[in-house]
Each structure stands twice: as C-alpha cells, then as structure tokens.
Protein backbone atom coordinates (compact mmCIF):
# COMPACT_ATOMS: atom_id res chain seq x y z
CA UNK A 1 223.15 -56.27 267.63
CA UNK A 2 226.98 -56.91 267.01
CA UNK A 3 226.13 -55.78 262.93
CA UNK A 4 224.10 -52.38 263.88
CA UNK A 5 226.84 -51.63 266.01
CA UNK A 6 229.45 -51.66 263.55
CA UNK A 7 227.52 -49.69 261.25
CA UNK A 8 227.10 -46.85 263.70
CA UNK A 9 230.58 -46.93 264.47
CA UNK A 10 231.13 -46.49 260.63
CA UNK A 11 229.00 -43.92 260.19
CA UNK A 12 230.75 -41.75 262.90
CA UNK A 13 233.84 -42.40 261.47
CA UNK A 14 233.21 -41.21 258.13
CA UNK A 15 231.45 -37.98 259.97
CA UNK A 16 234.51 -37.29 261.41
CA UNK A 17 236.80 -37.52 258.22
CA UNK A 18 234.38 -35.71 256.42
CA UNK A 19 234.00 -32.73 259.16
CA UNK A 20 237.80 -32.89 258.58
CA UNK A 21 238.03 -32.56 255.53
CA UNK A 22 235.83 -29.71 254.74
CA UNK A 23 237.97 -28.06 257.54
CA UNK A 24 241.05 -28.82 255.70
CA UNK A 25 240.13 -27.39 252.57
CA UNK A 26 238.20 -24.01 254.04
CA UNK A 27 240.57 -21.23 252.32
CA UNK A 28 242.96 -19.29 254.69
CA UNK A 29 242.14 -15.94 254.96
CA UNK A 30 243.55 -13.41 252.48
CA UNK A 31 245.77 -10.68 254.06
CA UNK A 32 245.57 -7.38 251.70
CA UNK A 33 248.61 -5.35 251.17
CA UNK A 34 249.67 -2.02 249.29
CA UNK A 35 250.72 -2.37 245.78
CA UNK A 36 253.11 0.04 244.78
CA UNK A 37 252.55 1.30 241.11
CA UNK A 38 255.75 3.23 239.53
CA UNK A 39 256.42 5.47 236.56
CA UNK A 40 252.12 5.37 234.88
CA UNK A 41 252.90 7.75 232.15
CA UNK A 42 250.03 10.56 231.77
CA UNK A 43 250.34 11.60 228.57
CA UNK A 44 254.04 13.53 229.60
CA UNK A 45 254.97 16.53 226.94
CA UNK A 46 257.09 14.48 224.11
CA UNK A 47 258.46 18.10 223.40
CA UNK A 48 258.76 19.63 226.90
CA UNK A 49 256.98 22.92 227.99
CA UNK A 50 256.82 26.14 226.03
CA UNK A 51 258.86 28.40 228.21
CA UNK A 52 256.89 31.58 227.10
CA UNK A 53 253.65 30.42 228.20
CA UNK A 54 254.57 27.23 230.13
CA UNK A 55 252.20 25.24 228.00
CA UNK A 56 253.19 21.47 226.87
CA UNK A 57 254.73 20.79 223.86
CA UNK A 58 253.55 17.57 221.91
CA UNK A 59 250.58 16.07 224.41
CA UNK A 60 248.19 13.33 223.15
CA UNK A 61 245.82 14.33 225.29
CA UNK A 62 244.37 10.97 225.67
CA UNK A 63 244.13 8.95 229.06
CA UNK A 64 246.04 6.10 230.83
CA UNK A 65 244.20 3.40 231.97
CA UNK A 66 244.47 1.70 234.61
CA UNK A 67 242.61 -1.77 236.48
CA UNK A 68 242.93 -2.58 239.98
CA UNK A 69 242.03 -5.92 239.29
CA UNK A 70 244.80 -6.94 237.00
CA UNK A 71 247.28 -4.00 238.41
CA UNK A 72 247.72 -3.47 234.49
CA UNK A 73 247.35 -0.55 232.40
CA UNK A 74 244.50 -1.02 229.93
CA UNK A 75 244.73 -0.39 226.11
CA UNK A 76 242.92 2.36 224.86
CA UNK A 77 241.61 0.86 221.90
CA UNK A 78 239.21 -0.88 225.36
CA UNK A 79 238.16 2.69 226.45
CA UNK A 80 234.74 1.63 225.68
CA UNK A 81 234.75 -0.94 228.24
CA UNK A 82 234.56 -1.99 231.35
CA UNK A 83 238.31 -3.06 231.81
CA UNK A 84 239.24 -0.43 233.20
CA UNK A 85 239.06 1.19 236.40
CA UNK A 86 240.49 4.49 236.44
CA UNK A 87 242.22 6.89 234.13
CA UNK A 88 245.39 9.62 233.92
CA UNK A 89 246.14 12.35 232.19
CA UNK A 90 248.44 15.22 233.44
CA UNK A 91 246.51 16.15 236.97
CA UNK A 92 243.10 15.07 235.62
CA UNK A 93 242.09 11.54 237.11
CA UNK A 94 238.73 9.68 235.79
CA UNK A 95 236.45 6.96 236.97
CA UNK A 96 234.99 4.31 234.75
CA UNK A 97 231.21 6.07 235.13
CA UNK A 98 228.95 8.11 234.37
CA UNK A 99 230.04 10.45 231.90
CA UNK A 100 233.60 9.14 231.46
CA UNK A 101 232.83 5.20 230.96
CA UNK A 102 229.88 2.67 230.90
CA UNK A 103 231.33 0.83 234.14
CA UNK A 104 229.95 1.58 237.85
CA UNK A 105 232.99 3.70 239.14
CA UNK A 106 232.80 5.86 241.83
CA UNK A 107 235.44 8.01 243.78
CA UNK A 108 235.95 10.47 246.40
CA UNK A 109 238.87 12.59 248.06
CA UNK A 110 239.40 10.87 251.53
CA UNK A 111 240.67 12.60 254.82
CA UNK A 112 242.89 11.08 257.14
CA UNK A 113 245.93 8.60 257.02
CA UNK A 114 245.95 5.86 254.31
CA UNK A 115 247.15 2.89 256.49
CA UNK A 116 243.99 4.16 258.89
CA UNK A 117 241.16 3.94 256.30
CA UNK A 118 240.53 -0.42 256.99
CA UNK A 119 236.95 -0.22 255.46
CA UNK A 120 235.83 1.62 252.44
CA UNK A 121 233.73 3.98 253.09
CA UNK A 122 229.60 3.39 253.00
CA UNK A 123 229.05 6.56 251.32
CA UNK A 124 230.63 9.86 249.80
CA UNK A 125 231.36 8.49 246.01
CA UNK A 126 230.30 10.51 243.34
CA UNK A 127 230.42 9.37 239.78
CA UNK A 128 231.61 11.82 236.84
CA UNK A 129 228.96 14.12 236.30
CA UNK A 130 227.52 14.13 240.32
CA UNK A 131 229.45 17.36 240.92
CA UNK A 132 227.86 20.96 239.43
CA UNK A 133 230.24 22.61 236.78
CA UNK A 134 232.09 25.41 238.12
CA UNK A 135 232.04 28.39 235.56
CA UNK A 136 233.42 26.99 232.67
CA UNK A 137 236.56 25.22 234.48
CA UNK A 138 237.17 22.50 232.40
CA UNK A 139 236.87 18.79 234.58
CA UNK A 140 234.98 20.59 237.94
CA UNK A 141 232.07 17.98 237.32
CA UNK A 142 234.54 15.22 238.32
CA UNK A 143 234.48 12.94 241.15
CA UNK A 144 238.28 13.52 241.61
CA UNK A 145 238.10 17.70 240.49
CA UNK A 146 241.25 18.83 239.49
CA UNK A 147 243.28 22.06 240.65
CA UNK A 148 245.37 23.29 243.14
CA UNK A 149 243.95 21.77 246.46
CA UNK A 150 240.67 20.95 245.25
CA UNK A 151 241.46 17.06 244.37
CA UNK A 152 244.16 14.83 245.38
CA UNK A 153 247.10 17.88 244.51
CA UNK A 154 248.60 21.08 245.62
CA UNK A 155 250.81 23.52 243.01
CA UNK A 156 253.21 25.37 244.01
CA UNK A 157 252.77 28.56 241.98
CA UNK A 158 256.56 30.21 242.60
CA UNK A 159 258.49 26.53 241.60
CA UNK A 160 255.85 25.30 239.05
CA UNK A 161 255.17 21.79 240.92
CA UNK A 162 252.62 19.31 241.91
CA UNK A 163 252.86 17.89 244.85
CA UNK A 164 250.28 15.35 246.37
CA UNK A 165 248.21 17.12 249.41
CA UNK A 166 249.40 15.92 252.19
CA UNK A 167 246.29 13.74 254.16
CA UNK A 168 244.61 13.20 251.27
CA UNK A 169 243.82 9.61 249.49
CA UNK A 170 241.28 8.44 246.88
CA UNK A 171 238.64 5.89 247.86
CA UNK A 172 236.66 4.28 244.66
CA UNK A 173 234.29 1.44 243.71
CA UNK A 174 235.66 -0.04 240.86
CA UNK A 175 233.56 -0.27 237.57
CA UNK A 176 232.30 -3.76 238.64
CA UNK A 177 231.48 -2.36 242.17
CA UNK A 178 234.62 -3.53 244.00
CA UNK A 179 236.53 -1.34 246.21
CA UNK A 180 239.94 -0.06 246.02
CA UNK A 181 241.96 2.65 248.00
CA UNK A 182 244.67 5.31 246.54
CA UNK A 183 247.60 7.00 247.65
CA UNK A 184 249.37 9.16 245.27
CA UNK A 185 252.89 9.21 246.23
CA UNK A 186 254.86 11.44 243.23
CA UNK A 187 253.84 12.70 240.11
CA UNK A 188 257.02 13.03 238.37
CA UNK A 189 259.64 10.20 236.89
CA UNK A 190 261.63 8.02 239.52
CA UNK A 191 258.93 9.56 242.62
CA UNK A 192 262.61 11.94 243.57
CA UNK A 193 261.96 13.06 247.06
CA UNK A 194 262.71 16.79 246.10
CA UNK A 195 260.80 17.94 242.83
CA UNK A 196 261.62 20.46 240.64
CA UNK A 197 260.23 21.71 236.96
CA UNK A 198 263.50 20.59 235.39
CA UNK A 199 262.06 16.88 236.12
CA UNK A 200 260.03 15.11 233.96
CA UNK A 201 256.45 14.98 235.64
CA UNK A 202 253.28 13.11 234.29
CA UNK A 203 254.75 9.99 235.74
CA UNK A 204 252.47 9.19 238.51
CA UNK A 205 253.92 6.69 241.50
CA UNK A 206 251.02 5.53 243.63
CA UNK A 207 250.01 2.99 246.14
CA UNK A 208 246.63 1.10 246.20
CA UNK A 209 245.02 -2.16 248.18
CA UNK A 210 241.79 -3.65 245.87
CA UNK A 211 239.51 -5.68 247.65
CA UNK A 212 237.97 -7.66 245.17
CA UNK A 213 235.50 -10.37 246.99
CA UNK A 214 233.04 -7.19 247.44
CA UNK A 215 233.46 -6.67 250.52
CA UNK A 216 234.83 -3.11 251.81
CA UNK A 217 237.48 -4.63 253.52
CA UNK A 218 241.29 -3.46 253.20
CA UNK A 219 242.75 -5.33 255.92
C-alpha cells in the first residue's frame, strides 16, 4: 500500500514539473513596432533634371528592391525571385505579383491613420495587372497607380514637388503571403521637413511594421 503510494506521489510530482516546464518555455508574445527605413535610392537623376523640359538626366530606370522580411534592399540580379517584396523607382512603386514578379504580392492605398490600421485588412489588394489601363498612361494597371493623388502622392504643380498624401498608407501581402503596412514619410534625401526642387528627391524615407507569423496582426 505504502509502495503504490509513493508511486502516485511521484507521478504527480513529475506532472507538476513538467506542466511547469512547458509553461516556462511557451514564447512571450512578440510586440510589433515601426521600422523606420531612410534614404532607399529610386533610381535618383545621376545628372540632375533638364531645365528646359524638366526631364531627368542620367536615370537607370531600373527598380529598388526592397524585403520586409530582412528590412534589406534586394539585388537586382534576384529580380526574378521571390526575395523581394516591393520595388522603387522615381514615384512608381511595384509588388512582387502578377505582372511585375512571380511572388504572391498584393497592395492597396489605405485610408485613415497609420498607428490606427492594427489588422491588415481582409480584402481590397489588387495585384499588378487587377486594375484596367487608363488610356495609354504608363503604370495605371498597378496596385499602387502612380500620379498626382491617385496613389500614395500629391505634386505640387507651381514648386515641382512630391509630397506624400496626407491620410494615406500602403497595406500589402508580401510575396510569401505575409502582411506588412507602409507609411511613406519623404521622398527626397535626409526626409527635410520643407521640400523644394533644389533637393535631391528619389530618396524615399518610410515607415513599415511586417507581421510575419501570417497572421494580420500589427500590434
């Protein structure tokens, strides 16, 4: 009687140490906060802007990268794959999808304020080539369209500058199918709190939180 005892008494024991230690070693949860990106150069003008016809002077034309998983730009000799997330050049902003990469990237323009926006959204993404062409505009069949209040921008016609719209974030899934949020903050060198054409711009300064277990949370 004495010997069954003791084993019971054993056995609870070890229940107890082993309830603690899977309690022990549950992970903490992960608290997400803004990354601040500075100085991505999109493809600035090595030879300024024409001042005739305001056109850049020595462009490469080619994107950025960029991956919200390693907060790295990506080479472009891996344009091809899946590395990457999003991409830059001048106003123009791509996903890795559809037309513009073999990953599952999706965006859209989001309303409201940034620190709001705790859950990604369950729809509104569009891929690359989800949008109808408009006229021959060059880029309107983009998830992120570019001009003048149509994306993430505004340009000021009479002092020739960019200037992220006010309210206005990007939401994406990622090209693995994470989520990630956007604020642009500046698009030219050093994010200067007054802008002017005399400053170098193509030199984005943005903010993003990547949630990458999945999940849509950003908190």
């Amino acid at each position: 009687m004495k010997t069954t005892s003791y084993v019971f008494a054993l056995a609870a024991f070890a229940s107890v140490l082993f309830l603690s230690s899977c309690s022990n070693n549950d992970p903490a949860p992960v608290t997400l906060t803004s990354v601040t990106f500075k100085n991505l150069a999109a493809d600035p003008p090595s030879g300024g802007y024409n001042q005739t016809n305001g056109q850049p002077i020595g462009v490469t034309k080619k994107f950025t990268f960029f991956s919200f998983k390693t907060g790295a730009i990506v080479a472009n000799a891996d344009s091809a794959s899946t590395k990457w997330d999003i991409g830059f050049n001048a106003t123009t902003i791509i996903v890795n999808g559809g037309k513009s990469g073999p990953g599952k990237g999706q965006a859209q323009v989001y309303t409201g304020a940034y620190s709001d926006l705790l859950e990604a959204p369950e729809s509104g993404y569009l891929s690359d080539n989800d949008t109808a062409p408009i006229g021959d505009a060059p880029n309107s069949s983009l998830a992120i369209q570019t001009g003048s209040n149509k994306g993430w921008y505004t340009y000021n016609g009479a002092t020739r500058t960019v200037s992220p719209t006010a309210g206005k974030f990007l939401v994406f899934k990622t090209a693995d199918e994470r989520y990630a949020k956007m604020e642009i903050i500046s698009y030219y060198k050093d994010a200067p709190e007054t802008v002017s054409s005399a400053i170098a711009d193509r030199y984005y300064t943005f903010r993003y939180v990547y949630q990458g277990d999945g999940t849509k949370n950003f908190k």
